[in-house]
N, C-alpha and C. Protein backbone atom coordinates (compact mmCIF):
# COMPACT_ATOMS: atom_id res chain seq x y z
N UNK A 1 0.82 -1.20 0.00
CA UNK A 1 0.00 0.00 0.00
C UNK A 1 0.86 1.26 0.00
N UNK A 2 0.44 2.71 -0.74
CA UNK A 2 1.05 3.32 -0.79
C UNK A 2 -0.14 4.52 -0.54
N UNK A 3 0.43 5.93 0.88
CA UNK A 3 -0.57 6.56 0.75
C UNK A 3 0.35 8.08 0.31
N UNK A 4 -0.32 8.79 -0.73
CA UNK A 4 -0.20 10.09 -0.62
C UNK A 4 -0.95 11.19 -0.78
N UNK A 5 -0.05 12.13 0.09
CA UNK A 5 -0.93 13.31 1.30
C UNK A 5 -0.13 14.65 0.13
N UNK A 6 -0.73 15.76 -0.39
CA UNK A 6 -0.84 16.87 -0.89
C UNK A 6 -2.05 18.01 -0.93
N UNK A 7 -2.21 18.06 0.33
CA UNK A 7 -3.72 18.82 0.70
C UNK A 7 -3.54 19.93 -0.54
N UNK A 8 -2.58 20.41 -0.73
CA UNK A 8 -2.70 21.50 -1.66
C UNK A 8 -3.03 21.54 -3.31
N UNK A 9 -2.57 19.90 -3.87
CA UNK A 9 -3.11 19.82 -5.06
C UNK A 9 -4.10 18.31 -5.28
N UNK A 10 -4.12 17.72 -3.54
CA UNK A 10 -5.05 16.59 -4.23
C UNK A 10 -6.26 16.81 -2.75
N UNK A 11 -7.06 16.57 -3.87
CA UNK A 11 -8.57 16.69 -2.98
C UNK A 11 -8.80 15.40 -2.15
N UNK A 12 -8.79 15.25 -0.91
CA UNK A 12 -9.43 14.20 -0.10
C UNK A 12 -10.32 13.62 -0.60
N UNK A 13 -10.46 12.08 -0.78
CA UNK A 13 -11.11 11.28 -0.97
C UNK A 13 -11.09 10.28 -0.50
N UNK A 14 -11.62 9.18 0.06
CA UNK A 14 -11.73 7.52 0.58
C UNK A 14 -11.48 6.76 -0.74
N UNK A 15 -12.04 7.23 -1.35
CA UNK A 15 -11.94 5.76 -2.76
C UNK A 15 -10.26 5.37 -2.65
N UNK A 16 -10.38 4.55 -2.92
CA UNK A 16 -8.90 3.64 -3.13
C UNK A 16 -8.70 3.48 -4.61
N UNK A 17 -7.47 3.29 -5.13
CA UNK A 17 -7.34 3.53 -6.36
C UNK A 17 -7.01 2.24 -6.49
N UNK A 18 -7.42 1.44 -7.94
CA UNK A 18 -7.36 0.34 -7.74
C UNK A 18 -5.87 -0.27 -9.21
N UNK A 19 -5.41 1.15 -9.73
CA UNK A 19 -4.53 1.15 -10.43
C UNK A 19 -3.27 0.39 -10.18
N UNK A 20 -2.44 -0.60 -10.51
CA UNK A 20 -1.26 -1.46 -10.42
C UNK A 20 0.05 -0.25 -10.51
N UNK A 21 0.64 0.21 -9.26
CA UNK A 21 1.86 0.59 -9.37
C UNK A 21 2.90 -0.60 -8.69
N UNK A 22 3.93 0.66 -8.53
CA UNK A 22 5.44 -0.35 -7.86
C UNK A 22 6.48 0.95 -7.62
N UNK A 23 7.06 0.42 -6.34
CA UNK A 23 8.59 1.30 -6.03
C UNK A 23 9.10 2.30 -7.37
N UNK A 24 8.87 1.20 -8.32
CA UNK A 24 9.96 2.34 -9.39
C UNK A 24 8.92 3.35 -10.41
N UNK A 25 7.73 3.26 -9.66
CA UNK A 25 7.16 4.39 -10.22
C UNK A 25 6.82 5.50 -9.19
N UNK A 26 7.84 5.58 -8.03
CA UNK A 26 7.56 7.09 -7.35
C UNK A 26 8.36 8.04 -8.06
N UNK A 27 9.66 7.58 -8.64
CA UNK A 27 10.52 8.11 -9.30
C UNK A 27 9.89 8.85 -10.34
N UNK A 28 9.28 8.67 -10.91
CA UNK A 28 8.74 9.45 -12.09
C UNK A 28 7.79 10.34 -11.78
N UNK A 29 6.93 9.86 -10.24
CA UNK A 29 6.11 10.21 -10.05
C UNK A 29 6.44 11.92 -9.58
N UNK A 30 7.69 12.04 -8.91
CA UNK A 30 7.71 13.08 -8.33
C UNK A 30 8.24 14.07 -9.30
N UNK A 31 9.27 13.39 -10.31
CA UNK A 31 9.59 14.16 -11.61
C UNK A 31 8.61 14.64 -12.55
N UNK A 32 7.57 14.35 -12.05
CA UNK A 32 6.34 14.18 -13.09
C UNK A 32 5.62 15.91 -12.34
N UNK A 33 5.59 15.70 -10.63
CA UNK A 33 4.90 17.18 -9.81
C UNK A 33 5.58 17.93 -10.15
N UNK A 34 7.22 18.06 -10.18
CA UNK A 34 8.09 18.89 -9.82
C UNK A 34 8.05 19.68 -11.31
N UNK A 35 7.87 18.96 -12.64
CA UNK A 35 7.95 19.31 -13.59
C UNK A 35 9.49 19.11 -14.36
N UNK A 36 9.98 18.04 -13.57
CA UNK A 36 11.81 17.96 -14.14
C UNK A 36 11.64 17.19 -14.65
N UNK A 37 13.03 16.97 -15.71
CA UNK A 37 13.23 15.97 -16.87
C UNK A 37 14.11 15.61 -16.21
N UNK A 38 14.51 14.11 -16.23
CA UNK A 38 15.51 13.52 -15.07
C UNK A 38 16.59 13.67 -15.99
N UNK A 39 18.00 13.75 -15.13
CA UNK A 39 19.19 14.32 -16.28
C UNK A 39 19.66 12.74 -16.77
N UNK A 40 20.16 13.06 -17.86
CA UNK A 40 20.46 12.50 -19.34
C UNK A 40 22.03 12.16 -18.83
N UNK A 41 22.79 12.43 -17.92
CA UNK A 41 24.32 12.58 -17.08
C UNK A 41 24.08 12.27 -16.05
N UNK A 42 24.93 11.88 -14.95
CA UNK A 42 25.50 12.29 -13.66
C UNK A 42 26.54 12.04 -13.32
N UNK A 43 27.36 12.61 -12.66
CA UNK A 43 29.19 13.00 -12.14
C UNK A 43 29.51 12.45 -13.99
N UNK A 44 29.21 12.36 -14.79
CA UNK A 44 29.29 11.73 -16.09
C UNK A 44 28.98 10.44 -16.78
N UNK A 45 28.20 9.97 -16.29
CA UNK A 45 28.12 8.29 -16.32
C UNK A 45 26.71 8.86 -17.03
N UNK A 46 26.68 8.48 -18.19
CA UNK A 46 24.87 8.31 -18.87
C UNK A 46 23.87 7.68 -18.13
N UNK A 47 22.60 8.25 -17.57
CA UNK A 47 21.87 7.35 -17.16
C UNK A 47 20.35 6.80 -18.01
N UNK A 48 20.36 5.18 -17.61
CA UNK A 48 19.14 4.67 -18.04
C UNK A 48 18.25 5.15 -17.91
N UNK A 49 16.91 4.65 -19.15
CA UNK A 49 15.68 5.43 -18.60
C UNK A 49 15.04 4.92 -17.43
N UNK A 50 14.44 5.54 -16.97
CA UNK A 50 13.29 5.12 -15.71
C UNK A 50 12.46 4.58 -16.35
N UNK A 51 12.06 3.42 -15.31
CA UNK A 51 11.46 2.09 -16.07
C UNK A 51 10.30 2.44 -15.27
N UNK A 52 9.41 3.17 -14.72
CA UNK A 52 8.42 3.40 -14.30
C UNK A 52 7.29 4.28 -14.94
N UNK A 53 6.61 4.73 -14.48
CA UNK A 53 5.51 5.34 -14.85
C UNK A 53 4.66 6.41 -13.94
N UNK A 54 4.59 7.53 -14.25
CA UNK A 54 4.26 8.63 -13.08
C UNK A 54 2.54 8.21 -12.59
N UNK A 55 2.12 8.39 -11.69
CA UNK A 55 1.05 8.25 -10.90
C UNK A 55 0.27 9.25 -10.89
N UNK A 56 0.93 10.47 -11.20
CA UNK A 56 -0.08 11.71 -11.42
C UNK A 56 -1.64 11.56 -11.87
N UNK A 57 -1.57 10.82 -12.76
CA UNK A 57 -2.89 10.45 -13.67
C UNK A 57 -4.16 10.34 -12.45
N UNK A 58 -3.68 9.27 -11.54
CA UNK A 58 -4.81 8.90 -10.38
C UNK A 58 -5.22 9.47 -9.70
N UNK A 59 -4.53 10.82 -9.47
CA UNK A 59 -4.66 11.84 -8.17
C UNK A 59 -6.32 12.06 -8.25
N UNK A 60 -6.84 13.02 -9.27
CA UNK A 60 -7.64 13.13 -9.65
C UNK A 60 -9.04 12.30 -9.97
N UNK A 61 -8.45 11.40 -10.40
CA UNK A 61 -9.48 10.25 -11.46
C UNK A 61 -9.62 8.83 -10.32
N UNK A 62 -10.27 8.37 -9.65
CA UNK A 62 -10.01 7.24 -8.93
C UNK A 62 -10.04 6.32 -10.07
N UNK A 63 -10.69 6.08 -10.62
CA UNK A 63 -11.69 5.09 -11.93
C UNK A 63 -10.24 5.51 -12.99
N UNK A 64 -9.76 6.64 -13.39
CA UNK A 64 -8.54 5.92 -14.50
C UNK A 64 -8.00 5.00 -14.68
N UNK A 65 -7.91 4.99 -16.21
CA UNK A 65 -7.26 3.54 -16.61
C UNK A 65 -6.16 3.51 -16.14
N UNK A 66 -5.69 2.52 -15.35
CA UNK A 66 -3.93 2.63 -15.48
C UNK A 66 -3.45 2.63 -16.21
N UNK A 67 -2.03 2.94 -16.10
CA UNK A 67 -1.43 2.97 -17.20
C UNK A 67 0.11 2.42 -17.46
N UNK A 68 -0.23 1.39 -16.60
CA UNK A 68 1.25 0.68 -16.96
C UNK A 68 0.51 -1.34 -17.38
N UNK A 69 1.87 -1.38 -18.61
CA UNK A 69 1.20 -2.12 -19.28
C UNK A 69 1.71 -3.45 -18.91
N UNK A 70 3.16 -3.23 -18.31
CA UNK A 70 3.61 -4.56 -17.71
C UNK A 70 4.84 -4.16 -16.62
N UNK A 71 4.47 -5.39 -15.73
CA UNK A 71 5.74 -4.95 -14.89
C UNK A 71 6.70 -6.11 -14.55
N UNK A 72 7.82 -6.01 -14.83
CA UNK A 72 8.67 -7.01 -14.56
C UNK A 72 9.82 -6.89 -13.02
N UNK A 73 9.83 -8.01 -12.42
CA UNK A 73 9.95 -7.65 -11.21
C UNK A 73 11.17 -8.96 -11.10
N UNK A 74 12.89 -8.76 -10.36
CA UNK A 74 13.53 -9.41 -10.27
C UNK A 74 14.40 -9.21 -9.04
N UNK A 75 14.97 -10.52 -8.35
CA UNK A 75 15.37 -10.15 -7.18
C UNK A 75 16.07 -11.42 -6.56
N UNK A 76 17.40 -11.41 -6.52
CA UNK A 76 18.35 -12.60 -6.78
C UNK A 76 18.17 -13.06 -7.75
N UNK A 77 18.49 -13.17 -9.30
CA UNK A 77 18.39 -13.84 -10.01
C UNK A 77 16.66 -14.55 -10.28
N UNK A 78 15.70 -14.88 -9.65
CA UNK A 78 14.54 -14.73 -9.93
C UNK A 78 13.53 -13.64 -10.34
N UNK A 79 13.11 -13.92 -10.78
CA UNK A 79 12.21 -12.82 -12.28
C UNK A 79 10.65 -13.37 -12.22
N UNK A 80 10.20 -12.28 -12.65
CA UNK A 80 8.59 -12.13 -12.89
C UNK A 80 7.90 -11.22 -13.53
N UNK A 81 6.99 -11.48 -14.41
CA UNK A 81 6.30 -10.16 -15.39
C UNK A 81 5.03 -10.56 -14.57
């Protein structure tokens, strides 16, 4: 379960969102409020894309479609979509 609190841009509600996230979509999620493009560098090392998907969409909409289409999940050498 994941709860988040923004009295200032999300309206209180009970409904539960019944949308499929994961850990690696807070990352986007907050790049997504803040309005940043995550950098393309760091100390110089190119970085990968973010394999997630921002959550913004739900704030609003309980009933939106989600919007992630698959998630693959690995951890010691065991794997799962």
């Amino acid at each position: 379960p994941l709860v988040i609190s923004w009295p200032r841009r999300i309206k209180p509600d009970k409904t539960p969102r019944p949308q499929f996230h994961h850990v690696n979509d807070i990352a986007p999620t907050v790049f997504d409020i803040l309005n940043i493009t995550p950098p393309r560098i760091v100390n110089g090392v190119e970085q990968e894309p973010l394999d997630g998907v921002s959550m913004v969409y739900s704030f609003d909409d309980a009933t939106a479609k989600g919007q992630k289409q698959t998630q693959y999940f690995e951890i010691m050498g065991s794997r799962g979509v």
